[in-house]
C-alpha atoms as a PDB file:
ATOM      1  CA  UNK A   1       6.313  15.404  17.208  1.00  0.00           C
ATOM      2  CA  UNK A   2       9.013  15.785  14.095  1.00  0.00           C
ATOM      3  CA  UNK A   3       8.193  13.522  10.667  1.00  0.00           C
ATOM      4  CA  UNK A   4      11.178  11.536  10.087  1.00  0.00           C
ATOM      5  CA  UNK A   5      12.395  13.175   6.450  1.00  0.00           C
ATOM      6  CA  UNK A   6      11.658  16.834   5.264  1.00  0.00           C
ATOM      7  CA  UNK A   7      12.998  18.581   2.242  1.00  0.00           C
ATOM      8  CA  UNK A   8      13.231  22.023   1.792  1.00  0.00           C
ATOM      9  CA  UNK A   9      14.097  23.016  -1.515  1.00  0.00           C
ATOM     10  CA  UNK A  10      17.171  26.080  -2.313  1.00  0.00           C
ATOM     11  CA  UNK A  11      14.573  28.421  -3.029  1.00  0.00           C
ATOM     12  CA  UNK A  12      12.655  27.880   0.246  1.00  0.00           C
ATOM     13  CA  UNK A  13      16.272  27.951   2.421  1.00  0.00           C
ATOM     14  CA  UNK A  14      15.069  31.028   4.204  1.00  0.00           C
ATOM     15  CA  UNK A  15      12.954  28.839   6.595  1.00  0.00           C
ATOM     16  CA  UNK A  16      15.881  27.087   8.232  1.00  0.00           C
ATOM     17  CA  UNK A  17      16.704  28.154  11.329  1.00  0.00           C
ATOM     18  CA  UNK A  18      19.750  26.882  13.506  1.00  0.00           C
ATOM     19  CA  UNK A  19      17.984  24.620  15.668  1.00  0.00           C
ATOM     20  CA  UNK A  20      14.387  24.763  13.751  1.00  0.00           C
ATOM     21  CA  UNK A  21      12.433  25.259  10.536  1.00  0.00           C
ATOM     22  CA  UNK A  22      10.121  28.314  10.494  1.00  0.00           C
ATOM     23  CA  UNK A  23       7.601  27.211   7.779  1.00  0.00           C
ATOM     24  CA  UNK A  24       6.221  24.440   5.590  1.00  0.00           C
ATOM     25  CA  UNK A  25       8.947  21.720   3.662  1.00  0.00           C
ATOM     26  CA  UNK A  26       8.380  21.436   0.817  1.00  0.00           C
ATOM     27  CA  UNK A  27       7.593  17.348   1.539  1.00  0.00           C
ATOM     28  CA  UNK A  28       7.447  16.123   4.301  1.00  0.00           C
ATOM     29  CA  UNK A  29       7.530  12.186   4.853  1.00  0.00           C
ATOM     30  CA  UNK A  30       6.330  10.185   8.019  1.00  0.00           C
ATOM     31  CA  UNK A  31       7.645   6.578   8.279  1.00  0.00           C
ATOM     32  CA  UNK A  32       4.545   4.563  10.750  1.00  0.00           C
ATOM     33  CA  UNK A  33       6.021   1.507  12.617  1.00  0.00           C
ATOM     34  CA  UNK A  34       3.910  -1.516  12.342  1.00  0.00           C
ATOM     35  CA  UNK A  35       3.215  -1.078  15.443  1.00  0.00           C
ATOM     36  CA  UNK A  36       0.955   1.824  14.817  1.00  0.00           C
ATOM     37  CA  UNK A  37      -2.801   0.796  15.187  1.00  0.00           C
ATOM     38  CA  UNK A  38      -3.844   4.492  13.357  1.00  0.00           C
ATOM     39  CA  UNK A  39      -2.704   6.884  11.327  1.00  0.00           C
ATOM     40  CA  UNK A  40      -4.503   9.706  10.528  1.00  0.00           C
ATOM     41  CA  UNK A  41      -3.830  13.088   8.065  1.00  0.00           C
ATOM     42  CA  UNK A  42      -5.304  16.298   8.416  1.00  0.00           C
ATOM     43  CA  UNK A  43      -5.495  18.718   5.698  1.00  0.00           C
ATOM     44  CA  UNK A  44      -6.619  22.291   6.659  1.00  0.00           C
ATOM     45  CA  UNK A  45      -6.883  23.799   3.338  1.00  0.00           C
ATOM     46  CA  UNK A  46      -9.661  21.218   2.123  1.00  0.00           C
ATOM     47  CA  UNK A  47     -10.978  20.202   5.431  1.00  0.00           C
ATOM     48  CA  UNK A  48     -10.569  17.175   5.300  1.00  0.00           C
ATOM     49  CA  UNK A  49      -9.380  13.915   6.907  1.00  0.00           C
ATOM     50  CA  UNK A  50      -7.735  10.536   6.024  1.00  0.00           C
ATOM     51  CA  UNK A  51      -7.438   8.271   8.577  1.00  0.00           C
ATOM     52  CA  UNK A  52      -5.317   5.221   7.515  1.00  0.00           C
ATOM     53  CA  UNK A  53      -5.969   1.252  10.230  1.00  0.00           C
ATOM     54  CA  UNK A  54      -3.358  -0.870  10.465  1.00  0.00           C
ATOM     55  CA  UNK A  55      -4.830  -4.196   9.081  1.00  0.00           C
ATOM     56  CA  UNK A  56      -2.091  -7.047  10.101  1.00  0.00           C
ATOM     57  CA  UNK A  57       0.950  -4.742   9.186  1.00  0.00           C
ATOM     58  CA  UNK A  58      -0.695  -3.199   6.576  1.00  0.00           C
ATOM     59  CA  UNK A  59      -1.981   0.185   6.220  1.00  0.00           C
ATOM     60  CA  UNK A  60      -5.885   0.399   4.833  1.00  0.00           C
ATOM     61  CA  UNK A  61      -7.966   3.632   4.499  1.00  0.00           C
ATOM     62  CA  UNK A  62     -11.146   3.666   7.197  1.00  0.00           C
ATOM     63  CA  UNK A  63     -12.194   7.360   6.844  1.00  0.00           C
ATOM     64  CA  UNK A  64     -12.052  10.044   4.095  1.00  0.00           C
ATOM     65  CA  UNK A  65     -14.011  13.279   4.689  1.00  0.00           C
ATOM     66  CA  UNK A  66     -14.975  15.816   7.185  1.00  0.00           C
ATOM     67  CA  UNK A  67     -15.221  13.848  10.348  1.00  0.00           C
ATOM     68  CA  UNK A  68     -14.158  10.218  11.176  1.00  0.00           C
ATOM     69  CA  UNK A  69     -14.189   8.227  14.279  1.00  0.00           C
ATOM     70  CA  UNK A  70     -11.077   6.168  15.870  1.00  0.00           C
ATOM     71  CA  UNK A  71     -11.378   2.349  16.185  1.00  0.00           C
ATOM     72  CA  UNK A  72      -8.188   2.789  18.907  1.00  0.00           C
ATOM     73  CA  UNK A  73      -9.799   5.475  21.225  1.00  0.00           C
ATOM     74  CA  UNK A  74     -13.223   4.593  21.968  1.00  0.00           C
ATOM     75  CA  UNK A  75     -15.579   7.482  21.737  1.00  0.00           C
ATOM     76  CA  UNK A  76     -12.952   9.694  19.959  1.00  0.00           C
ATOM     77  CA  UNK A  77     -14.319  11.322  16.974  1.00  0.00           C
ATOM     78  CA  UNK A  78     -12.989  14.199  15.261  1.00  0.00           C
ATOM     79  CA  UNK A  79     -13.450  16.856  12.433  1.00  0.00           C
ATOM     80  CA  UNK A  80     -14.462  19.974  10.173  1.00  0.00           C
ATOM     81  CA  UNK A  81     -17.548  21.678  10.764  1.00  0.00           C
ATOM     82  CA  UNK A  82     -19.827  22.120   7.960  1.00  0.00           C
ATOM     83  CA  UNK A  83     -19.827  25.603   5.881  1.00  0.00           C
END
């Protein structure tokens, strides 16, 4: 899966390669269709999730922490462990 608009900043050119980028943009933007029941954002550095329902074409936060469950997949669940 590719997001749909990176930027990668002068200073951080290094990481383009011909046919790939080797590294983190600098931002990185995801545009969801409407048709997207779920959304969800994992952050490894703070272990934690954001997972984002589509309510009628528009976007509303369900779950914010270590481990949230999906309304689309049923019995999905997913997370950190606890330190």
């Amino acid at each position: 899966m590719r997001p749909d608009i990176i930027f990668i900043s002068k200073e951080g050119k290094n990481i383009i390669k011909d046919r790939w980028v080797e590294g983190a943009p600098n931002l990185i933007v995801e545009i969801v269709s409407p048709a997207s029941k779920e959304y969800w954002i994992v952050d490894p550095e703070t272990k934690e999730l954001v997972v984002l329902e589509n309510d009628n074409g528009h976007f509303k936060l369900k779950c914010h922490g270590k481990k949230c469950k999906s309304s689309v997949l049923k019995d999905f669940s997913w997370g950190f462990k606890d330190d």
